[in-house]
N, C-alpha and C. Protein backbone atom coordinates (compact mmCIF):
# COMPACT_ATOMS: atom_id res chain seq x y z
N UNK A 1 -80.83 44.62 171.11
CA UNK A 1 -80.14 45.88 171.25
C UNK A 1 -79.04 46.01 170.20
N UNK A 2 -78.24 44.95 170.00
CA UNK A 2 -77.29 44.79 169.20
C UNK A 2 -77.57 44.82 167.93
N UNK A 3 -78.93 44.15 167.29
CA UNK A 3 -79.58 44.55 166.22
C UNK A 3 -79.74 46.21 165.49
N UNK A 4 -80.52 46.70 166.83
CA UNK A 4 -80.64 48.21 166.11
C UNK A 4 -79.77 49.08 166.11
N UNK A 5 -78.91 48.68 166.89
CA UNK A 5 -77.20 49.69 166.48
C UNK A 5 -77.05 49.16 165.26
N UNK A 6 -76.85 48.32 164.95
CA UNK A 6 -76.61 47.91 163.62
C UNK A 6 -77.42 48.19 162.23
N UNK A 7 -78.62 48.28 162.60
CA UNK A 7 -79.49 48.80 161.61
C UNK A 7 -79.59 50.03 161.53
N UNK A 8 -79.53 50.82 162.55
CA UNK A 8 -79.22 52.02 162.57
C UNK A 8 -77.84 52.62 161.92
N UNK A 9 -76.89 52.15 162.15
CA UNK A 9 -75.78 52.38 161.25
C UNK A 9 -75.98 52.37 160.05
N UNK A 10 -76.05 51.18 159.58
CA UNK A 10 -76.63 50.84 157.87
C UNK A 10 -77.76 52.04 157.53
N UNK A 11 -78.52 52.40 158.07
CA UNK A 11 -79.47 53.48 157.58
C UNK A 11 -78.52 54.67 157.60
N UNK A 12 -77.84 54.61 158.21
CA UNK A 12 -77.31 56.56 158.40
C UNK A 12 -76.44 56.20 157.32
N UNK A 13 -75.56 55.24 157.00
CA UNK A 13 -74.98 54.93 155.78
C UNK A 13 -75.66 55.06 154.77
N UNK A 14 -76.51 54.16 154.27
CA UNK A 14 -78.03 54.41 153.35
C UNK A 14 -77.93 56.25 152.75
N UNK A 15 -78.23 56.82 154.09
CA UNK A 15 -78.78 58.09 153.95
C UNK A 15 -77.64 59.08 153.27
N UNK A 16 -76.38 58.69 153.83
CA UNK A 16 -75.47 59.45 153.25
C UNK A 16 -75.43 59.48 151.88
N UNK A 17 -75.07 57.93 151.21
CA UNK A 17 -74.97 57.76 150.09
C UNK A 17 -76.10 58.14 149.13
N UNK A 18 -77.03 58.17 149.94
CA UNK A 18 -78.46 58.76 148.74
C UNK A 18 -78.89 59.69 148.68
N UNK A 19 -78.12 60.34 149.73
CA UNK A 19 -78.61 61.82 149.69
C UNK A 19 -77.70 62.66 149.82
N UNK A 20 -77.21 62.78 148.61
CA UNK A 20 -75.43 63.54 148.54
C UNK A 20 -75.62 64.95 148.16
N UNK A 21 -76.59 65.54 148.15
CA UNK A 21 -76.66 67.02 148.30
C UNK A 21 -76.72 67.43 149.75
N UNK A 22 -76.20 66.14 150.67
CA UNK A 22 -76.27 66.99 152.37
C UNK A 22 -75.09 67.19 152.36
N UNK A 23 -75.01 68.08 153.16
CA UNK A 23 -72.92 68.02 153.16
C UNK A 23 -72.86 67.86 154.77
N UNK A 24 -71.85 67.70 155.14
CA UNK A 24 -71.60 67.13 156.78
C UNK A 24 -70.45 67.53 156.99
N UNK A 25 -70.19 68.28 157.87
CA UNK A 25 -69.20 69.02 158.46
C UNK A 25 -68.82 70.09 157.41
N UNK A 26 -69.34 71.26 156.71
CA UNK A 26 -69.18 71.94 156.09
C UNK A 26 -68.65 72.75 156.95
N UNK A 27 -67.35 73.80 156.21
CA UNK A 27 -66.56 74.83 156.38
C UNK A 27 -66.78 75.51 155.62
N UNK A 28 -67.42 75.54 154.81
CA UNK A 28 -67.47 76.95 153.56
C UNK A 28 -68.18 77.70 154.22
N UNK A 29 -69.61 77.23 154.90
CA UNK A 29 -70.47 78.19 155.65
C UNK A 29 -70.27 79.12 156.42
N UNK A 30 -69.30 78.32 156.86
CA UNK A 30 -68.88 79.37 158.34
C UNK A 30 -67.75 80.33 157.71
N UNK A 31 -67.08 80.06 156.64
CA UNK A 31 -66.06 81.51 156.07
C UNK A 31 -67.16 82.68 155.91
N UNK A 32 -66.24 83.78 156.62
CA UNK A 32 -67.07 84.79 156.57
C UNK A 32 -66.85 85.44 155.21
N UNK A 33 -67.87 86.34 154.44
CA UNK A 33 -67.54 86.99 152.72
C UNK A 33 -68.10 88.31 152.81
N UNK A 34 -67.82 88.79 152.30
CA UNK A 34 -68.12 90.44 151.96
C UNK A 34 -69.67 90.22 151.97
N UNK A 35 -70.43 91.34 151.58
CA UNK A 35 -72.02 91.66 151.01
C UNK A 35 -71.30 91.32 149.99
N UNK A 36 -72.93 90.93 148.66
CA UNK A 36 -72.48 90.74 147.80
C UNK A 36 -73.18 92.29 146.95
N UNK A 37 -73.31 92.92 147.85
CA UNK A 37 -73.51 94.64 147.21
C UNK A 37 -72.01 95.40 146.92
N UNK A 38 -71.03 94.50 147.77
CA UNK A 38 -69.51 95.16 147.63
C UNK A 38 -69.24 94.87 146.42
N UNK A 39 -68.74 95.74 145.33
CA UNK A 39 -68.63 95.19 143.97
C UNK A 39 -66.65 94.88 143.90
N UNK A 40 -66.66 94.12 143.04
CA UNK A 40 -65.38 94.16 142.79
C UNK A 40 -64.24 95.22 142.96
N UNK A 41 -63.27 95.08 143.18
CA UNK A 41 -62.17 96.38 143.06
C UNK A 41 -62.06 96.61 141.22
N UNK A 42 -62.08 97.83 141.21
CA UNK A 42 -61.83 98.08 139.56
C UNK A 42 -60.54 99.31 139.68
N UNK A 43 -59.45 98.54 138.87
CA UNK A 43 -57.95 98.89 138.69
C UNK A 43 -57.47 100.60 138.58
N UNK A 44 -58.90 100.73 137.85
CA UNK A 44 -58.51 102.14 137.29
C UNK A 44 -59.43 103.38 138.81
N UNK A 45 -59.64 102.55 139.86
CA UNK A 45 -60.21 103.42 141.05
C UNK A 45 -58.60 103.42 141.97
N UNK A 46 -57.51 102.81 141.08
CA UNK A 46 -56.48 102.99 142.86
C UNK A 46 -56.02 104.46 143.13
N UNK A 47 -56.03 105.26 141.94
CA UNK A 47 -55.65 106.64 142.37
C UNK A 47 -56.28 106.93 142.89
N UNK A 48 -57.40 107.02 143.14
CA UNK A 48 -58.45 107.45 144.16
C UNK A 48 -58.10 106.89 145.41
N UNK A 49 -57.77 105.58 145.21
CA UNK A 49 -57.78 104.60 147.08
C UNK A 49 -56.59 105.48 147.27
N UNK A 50 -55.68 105.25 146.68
CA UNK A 50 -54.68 105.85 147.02
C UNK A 50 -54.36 107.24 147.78
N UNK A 51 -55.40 108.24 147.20
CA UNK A 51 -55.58 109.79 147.58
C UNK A 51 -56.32 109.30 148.87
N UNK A 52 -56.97 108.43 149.29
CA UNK A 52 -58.01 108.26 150.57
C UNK A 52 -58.02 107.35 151.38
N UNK A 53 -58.38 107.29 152.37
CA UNK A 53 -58.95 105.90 153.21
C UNK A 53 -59.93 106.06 153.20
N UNK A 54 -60.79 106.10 152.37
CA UNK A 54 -61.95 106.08 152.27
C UNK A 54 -62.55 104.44 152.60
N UNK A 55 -61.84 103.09 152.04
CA UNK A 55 -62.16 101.76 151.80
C UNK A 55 -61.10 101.58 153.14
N UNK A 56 -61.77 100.56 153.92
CA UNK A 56 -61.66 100.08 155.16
C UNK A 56 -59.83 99.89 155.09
N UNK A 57 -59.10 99.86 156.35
CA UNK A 57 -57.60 99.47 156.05
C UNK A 57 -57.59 99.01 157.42
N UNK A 58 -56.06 98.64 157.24
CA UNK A 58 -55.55 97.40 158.06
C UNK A 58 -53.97 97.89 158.37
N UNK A 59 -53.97 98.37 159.79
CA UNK A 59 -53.02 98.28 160.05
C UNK A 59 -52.09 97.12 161.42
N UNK A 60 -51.12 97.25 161.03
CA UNK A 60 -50.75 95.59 161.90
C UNK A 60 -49.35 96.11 163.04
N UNK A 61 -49.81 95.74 164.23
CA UNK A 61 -48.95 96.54 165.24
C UNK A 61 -48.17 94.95 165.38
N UNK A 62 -47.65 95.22 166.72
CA UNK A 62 -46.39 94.19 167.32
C UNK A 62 -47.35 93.01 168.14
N UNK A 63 -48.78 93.10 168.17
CA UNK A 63 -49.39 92.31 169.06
C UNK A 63 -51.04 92.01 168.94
N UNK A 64 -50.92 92.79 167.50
CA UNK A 64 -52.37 92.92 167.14
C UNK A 64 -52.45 93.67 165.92
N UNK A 65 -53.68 93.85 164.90
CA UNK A 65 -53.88 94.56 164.30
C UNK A 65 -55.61 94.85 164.47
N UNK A 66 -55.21 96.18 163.60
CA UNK A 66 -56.31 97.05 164.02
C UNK A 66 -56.89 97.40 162.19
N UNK A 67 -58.53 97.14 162.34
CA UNK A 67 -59.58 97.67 161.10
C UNK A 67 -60.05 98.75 161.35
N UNK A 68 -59.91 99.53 160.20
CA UNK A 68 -60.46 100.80 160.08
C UNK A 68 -61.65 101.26 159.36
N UNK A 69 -62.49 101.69 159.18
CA UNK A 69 -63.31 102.24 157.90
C UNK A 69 -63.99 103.37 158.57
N UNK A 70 -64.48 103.68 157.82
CA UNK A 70 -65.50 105.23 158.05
C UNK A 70 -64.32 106.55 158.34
N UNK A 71 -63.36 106.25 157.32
CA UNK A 71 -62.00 107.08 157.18
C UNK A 71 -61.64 107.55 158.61
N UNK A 72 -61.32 105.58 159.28
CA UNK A 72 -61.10 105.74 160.40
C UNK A 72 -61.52 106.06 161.88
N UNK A 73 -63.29 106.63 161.62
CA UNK A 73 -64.00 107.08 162.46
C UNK A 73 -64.16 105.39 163.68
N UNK A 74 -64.45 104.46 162.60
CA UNK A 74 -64.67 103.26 163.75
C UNK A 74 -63.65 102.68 163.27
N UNK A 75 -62.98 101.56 164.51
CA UNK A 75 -61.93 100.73 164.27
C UNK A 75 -61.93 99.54 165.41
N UNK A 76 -61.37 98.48 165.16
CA UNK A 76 -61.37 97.02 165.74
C UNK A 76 -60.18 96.91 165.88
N UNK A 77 -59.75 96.20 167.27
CA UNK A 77 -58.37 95.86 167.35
C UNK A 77 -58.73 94.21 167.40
N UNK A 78 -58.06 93.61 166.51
CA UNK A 78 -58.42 92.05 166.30
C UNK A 78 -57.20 91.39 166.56
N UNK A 79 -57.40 90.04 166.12
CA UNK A 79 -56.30 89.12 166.22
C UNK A 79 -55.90 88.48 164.43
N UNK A 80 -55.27 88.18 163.61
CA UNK A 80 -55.57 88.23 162.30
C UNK A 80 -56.63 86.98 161.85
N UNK A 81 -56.73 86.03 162.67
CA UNK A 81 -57.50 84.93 162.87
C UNK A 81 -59.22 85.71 163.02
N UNK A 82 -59.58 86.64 163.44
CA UNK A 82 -60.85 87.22 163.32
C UNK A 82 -61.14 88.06 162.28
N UNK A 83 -60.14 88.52 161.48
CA UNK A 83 -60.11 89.35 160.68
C UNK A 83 -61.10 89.16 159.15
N UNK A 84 -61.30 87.81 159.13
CA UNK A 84 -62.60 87.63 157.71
C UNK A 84 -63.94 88.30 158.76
N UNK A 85 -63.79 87.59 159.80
CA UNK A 85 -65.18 88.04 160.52
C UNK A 85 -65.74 89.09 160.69
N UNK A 86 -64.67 90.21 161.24
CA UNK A 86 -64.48 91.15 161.48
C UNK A 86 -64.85 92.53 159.74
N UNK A 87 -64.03 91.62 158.96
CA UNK A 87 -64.38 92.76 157.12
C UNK A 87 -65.63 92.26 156.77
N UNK A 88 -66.51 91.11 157.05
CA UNK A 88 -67.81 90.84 156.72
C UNK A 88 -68.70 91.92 157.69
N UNK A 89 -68.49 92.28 158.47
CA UNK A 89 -69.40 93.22 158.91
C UNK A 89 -69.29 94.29 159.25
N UNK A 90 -68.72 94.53 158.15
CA UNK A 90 -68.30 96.26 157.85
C UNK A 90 -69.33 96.50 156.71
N UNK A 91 -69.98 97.48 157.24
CA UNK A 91 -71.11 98.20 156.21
C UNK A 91 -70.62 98.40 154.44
N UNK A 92 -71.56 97.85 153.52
CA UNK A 92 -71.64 97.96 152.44
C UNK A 92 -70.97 99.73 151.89
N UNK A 93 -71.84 100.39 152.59
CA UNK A 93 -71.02 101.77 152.28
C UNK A 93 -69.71 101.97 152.72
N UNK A 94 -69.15 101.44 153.61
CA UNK A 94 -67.55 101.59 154.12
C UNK A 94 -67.20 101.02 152.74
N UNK A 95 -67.43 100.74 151.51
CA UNK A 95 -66.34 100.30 150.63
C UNK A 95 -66.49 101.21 149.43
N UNK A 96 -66.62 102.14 149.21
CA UNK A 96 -66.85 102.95 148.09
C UNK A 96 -66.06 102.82 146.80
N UNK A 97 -65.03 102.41 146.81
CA UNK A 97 -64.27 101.82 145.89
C UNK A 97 -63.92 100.45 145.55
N UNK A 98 -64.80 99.59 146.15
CA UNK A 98 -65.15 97.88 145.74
C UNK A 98 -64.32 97.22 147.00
N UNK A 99 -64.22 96.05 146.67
CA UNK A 99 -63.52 94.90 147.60
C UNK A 99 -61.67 95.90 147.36
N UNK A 100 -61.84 96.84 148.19
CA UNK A 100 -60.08 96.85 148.50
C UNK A 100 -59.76 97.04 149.59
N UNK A 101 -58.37 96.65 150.66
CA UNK A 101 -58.48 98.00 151.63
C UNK A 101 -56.88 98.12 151.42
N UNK A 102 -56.60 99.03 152.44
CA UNK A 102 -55.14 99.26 152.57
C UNK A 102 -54.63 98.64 153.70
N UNK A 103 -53.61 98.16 153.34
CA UNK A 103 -52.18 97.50 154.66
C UNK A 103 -51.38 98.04 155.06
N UNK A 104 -50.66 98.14 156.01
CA UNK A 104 -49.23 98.71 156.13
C UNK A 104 -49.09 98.50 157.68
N UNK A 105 -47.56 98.30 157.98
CA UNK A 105 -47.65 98.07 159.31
C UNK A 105 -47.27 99.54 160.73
N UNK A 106 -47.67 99.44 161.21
CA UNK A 106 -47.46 100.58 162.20
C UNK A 106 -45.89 100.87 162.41
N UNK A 107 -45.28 102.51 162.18
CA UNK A 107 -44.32 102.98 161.59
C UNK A 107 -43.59 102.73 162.94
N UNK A 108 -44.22 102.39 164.25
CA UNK A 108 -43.45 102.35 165.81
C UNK A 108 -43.36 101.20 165.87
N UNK A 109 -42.35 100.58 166.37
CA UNK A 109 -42.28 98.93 166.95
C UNK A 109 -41.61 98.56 167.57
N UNK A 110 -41.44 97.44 168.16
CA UNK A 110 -40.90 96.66 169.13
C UNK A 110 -39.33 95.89 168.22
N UNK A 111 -38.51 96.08 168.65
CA UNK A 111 -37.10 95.72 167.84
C UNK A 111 -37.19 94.05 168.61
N UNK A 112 -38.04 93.67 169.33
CA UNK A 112 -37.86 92.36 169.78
C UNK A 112 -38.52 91.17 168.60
N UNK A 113 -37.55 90.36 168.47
CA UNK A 113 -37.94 89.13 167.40
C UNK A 113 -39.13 88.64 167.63
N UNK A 114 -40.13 88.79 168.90
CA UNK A 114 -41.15 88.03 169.06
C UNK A 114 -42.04 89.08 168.30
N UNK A 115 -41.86 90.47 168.30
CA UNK A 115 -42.43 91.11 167.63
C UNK A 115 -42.25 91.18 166.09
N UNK A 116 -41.54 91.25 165.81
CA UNK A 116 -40.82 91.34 164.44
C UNK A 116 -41.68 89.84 163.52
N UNK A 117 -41.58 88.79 164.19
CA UNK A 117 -41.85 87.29 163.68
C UNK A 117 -43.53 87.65 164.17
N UNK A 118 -44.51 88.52 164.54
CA UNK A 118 -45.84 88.29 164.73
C UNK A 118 -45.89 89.37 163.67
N UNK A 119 -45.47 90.19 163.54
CA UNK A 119 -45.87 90.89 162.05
C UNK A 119 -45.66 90.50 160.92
N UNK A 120 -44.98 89.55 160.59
CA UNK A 120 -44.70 88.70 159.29
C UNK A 120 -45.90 87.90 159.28
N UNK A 121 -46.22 87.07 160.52
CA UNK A 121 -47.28 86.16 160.26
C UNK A 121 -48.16 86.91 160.17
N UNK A 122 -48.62 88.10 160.69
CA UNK A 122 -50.00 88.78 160.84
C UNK A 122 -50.09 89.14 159.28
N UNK A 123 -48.97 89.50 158.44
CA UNK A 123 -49.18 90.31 157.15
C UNK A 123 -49.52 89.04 156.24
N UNK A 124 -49.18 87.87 156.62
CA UNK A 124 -49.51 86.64 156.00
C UNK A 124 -50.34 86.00 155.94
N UNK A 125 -50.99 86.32 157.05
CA UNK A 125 -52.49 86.03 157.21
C UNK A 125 -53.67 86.97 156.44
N UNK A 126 -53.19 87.74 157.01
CA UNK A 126 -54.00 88.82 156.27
C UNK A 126 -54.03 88.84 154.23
N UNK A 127 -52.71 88.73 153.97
CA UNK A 127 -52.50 88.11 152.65
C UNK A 127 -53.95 86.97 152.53
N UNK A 128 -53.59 86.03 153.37
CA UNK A 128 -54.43 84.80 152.75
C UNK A 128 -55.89 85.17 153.05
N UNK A 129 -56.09 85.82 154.33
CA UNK A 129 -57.69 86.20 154.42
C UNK A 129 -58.15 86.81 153.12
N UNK A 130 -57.61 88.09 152.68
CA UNK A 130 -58.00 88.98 151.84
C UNK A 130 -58.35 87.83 150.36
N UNK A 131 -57.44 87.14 150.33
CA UNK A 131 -57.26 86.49 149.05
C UNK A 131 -58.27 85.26 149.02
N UNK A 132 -58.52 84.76 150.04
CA UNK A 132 -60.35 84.00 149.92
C UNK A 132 -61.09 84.78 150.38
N UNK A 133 -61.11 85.93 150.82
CA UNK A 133 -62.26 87.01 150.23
C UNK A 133 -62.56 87.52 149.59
N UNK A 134 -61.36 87.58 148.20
CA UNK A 134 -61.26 88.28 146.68
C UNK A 134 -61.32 89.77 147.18
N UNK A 135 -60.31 89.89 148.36
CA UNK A 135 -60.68 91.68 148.33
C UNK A 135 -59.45 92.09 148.23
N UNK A 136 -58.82 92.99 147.30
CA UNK A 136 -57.66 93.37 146.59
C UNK A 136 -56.60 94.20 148.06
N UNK A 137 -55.17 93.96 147.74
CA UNK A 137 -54.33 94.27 148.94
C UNK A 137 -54.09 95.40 148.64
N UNK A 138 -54.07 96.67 149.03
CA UNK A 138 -53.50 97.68 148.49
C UNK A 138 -51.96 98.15 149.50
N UNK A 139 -50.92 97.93 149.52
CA UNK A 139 -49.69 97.95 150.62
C UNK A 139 -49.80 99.59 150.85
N UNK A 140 -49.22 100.03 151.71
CA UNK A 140 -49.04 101.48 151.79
C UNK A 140 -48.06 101.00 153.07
N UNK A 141 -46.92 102.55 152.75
CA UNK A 141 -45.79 102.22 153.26
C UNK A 141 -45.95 102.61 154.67
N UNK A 142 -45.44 102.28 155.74
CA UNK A 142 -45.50 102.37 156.83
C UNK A 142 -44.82 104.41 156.96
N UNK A 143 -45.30 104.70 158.02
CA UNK A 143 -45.03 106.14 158.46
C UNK A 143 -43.34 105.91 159.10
């Protein structure tokens, strides 16, 4: 018995080392990414984003934030932790102007620090989501 635990080990060792195109415990897979039909943001389209919500946006309340696209027609109230998941399966046409959307935080709020300190992290997250998704931040000022 004690034998084939042991040989068995040595083989799964074996196997690792010789077969190094397996990967084991991969995380890249599971990051969620745009279509790759979403084309890049191109610099000279922000007057346009700008005139529209046309490209999906993100606004961030005291306890949540909320995705928009279809100039708002559908929307998700998420947590910022779902939020790659959540812009991967937003329809190729919700982006008419490439990988961008708009941010800004909701113009009503809670004057309480627990609120105040979840919108910093939420806009920070969202920072870092967007930015290993390569999808451009566009800020827009709160109402």
């Amino acid at each position: 018995m004690y034998k084939k635990s042991i040989l068995t080990f040595v083989l799964l060792i074996l196997y690792m080392v010789l077969v190094p195109t397996r990967v084991f415990a991969s995380k890249s897979s599971d990051e969620p990414a745009l279509r790759s039909e979403i084309l890049s943001f191109d610099q000279k389209n922000l007057p346009k984003l700008n005139e529209s919500k046309d490209n999906p946006f993100i606004t961030i309340y005291d306890a949540y934030i909320v995705v928009s696209w279809n100039k708002g027609k559908k929307s998700k109230e998420v947590q910022p932790a779902e939020l790659g998941h959540v812009l991967s399966q937003i329809p190729a046409s919700a982006w008419p102007y490439g990988r961008a959307v708009g941010v800004t935080y909701c113009g009503v709020g809670s004057a309480a620090q627990s609120a105040k300190k979840y919108r910093q992290d939420a806009w920070k997250s969202v920072e870092k989501t967007l930015k290993r998704m390569k999808i451009y931040l566009n800020p827009w000022p709160c109402a």
